[in-house]
C-alpha atoms as a PDB file:
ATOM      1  CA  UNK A   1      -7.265 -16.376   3.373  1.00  0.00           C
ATOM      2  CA  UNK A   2      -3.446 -16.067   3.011  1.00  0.00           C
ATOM      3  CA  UNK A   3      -2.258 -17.194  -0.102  1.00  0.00           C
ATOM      4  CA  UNK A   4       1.329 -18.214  -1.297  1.00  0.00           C
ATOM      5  CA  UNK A   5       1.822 -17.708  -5.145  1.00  0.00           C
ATOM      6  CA  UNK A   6       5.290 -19.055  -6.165  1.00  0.00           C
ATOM      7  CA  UNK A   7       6.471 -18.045  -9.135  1.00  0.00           C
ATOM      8  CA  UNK A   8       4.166 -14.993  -9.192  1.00  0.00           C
ATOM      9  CA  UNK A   9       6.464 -12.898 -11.755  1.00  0.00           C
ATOM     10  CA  UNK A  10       6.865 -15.291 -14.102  1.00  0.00           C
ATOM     11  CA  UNK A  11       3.853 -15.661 -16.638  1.00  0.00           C
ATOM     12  CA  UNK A  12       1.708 -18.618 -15.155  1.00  0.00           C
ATOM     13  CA  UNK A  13       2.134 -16.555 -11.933  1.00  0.00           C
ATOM     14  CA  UNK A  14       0.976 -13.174 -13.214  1.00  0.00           C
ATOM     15  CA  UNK A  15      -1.798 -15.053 -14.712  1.00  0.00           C
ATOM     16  CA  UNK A  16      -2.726 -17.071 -11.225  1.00  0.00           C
ATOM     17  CA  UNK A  17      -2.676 -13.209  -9.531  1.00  0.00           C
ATOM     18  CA  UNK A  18      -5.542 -12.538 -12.403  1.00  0.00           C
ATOM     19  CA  UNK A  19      -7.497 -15.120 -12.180  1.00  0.00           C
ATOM     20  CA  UNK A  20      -8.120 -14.841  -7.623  1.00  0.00           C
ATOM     21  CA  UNK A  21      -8.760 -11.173  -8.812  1.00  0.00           C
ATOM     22  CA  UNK A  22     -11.315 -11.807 -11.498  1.00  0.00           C
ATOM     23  CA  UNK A  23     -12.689 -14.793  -8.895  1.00  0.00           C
ATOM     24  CA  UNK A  24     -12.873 -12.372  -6.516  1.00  0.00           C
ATOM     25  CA  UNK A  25     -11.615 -15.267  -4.265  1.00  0.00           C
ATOM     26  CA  UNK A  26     -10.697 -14.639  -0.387  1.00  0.00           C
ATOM     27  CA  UNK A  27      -7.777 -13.199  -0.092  1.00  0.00           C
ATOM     28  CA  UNK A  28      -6.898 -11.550   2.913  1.00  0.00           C
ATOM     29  CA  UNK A  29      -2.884 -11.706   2.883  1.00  0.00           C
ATOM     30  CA  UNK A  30      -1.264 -11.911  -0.247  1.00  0.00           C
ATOM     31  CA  UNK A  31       2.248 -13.153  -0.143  1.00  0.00           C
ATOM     32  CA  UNK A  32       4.089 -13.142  -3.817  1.00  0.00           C
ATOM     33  CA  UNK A  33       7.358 -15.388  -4.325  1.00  0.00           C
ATOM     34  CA  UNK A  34       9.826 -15.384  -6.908  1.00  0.00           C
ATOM     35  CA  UNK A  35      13.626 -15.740  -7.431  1.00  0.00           C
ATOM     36  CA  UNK A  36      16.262 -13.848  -5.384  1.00  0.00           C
ATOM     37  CA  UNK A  37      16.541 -11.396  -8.361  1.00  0.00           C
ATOM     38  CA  UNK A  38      12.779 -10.985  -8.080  1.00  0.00           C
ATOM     39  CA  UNK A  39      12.855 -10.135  -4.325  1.00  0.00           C
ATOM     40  CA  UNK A  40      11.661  -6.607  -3.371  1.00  0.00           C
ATOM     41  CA  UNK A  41       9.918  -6.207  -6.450  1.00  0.00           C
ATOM     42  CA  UNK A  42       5.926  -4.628  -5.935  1.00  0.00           C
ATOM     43  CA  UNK A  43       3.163  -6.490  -7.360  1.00  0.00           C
ATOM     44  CA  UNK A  44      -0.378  -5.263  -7.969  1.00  0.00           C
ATOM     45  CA  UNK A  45      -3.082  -6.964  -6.591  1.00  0.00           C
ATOM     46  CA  UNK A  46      -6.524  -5.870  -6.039  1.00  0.00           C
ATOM     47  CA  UNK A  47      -5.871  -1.924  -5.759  1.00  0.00           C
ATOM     48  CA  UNK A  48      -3.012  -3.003  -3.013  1.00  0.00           C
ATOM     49  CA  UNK A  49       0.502  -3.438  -3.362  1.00  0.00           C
ATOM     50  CA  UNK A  50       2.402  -5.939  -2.492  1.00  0.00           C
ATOM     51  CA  UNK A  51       6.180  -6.587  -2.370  1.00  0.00           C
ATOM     52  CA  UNK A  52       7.968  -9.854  -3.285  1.00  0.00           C
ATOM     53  CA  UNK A  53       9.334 -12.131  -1.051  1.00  0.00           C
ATOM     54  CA  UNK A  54      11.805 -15.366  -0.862  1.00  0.00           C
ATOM     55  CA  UNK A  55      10.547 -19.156  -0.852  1.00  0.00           C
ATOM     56  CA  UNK A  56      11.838 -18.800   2.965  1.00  0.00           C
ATOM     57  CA  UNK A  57      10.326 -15.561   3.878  1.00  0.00           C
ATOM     58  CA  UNK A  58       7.042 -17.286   2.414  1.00  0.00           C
ATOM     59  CA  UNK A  59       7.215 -20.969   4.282  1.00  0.00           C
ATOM     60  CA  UNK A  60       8.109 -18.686   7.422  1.00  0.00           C
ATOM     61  CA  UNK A  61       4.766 -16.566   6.709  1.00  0.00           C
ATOM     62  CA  UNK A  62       2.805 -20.318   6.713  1.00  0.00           C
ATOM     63  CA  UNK A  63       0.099 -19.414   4.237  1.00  0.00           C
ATOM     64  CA  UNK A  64      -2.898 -21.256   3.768  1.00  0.00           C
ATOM     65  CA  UNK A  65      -2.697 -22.020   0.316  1.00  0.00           C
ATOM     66  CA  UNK A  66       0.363 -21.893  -1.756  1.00  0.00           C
ATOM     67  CA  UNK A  67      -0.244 -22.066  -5.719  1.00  0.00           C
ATOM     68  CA  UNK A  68       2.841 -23.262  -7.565  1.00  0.00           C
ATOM     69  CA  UNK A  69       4.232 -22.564 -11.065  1.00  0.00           C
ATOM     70  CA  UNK A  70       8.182 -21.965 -10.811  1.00  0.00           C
ATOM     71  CA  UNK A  71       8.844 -26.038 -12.181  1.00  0.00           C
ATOM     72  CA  UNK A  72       9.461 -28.782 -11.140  1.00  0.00           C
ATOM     73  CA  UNK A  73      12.554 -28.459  -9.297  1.00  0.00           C
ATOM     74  CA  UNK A  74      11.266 -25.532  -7.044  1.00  0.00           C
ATOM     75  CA  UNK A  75       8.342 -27.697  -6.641  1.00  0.00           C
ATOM     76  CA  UNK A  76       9.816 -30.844  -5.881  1.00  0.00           C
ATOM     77  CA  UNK A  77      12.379 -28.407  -3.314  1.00  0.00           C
ATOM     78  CA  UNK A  78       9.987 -26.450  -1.466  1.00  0.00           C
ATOM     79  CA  UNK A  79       6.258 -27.856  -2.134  1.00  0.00           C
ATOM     80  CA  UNK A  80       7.241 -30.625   0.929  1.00  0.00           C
ATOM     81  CA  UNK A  81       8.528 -27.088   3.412  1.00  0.00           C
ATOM     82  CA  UNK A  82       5.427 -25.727   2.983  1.00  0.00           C
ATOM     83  CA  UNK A  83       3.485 -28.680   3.603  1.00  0.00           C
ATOM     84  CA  UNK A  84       5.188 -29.114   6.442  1.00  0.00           C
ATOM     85  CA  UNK A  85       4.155 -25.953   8.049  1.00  0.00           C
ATOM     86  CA  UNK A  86       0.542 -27.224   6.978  1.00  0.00           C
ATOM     87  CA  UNK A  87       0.150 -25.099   3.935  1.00  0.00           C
ATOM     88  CA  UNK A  88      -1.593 -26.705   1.364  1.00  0.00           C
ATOM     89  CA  UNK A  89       0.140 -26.770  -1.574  1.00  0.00           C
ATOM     90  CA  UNK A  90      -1.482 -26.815  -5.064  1.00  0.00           C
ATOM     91  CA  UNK A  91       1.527 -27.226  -7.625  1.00  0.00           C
ATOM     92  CA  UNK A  92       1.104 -26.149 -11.598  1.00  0.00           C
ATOM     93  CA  UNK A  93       4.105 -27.951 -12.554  1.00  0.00           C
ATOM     94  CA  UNK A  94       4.711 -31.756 -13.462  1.00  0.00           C
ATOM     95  CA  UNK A  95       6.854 -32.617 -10.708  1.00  0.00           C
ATOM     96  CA  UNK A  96       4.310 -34.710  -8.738  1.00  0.00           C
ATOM     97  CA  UNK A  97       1.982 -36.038 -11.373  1.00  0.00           C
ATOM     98  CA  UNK A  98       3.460 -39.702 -11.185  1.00  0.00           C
ATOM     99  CA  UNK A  99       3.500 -39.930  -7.193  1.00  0.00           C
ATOM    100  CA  UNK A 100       0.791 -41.762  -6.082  1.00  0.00           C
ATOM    101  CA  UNK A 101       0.579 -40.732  -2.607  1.00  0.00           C
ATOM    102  CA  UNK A 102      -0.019 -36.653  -4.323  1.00  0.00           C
ATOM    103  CA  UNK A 103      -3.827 -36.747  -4.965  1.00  0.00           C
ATOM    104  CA  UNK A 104      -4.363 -35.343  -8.734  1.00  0.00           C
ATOM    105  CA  UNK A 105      -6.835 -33.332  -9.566  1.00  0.00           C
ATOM    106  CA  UNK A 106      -8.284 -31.557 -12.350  1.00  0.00           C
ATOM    107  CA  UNK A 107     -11.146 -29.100 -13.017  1.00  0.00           C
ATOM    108  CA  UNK A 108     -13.601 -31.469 -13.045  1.00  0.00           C
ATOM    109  CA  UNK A 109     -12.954 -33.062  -9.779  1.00  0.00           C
ATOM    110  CA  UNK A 110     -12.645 -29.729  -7.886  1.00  0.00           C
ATOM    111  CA  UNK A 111     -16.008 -29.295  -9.406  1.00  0.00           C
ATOM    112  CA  UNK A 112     -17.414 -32.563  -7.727  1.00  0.00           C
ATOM    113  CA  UNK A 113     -15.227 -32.063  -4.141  1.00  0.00           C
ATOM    114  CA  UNK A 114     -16.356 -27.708  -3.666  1.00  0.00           C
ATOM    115  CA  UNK A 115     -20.252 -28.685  -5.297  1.00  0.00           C
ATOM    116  CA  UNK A 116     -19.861 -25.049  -6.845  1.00  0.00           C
ATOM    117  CA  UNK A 117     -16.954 -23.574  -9.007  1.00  0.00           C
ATOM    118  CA  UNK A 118     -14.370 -21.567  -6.928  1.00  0.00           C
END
């Protein structure tokens, strides 16, 4: 699966990269984001390295999945770009907690909708 993690310097992100690792969930194309100042950067993940991109370079990419945790603004900016390219979009911030056409979810209900934990 090609996954999008936005924000995946920052400390939410590095802790997202951890967590598909220790998962050992399906990744087959990881695609890092950050800032500008971030871009070119290498990230480890799963014995392979990985270099960081730009929100565009990543929306261009069209991942599968993009996880989100660079706020609200980047959220509220690019969440809707990928979406558009069909990526679904799983945001960490606030941004879209109060919009009722976003369907919320929490642990619990991911539970109930994948009948096993991811």
């Amino acid at each position: 699966m090609k996954i999008a993690v936005v924000g995946a310097t920052g400390l939410v992100g590095t802790k997202m990269l951890e967590v598909l690792q220790e998962r050992r969930f399906p990744v087959t194309e990881l695609i890092p984001v950050a800032s500008e100042r971030s871009v070119g950067k290498k990230i480890d993940f799963n014995g392979n390295s990985f270099e960081v991109v730009s929100l565009e370079t990543a929306v261009l990419a069209k991942p599968q999945i993009a996880l989100f945790s660079a706020g609200g603004n980047t959220s509220k900016e690019w969440a809707p770009r990928f979406a558009e390219v069909g990526t679904y979009v799983i945001d960490n911030s606030s941004a879209w907690r109060m919009e009722k056409e976003i369907p919320w979810w929490c642990q619990k209900s991911m539970h109930t909708i994948f009948k096993d934990p991811i």
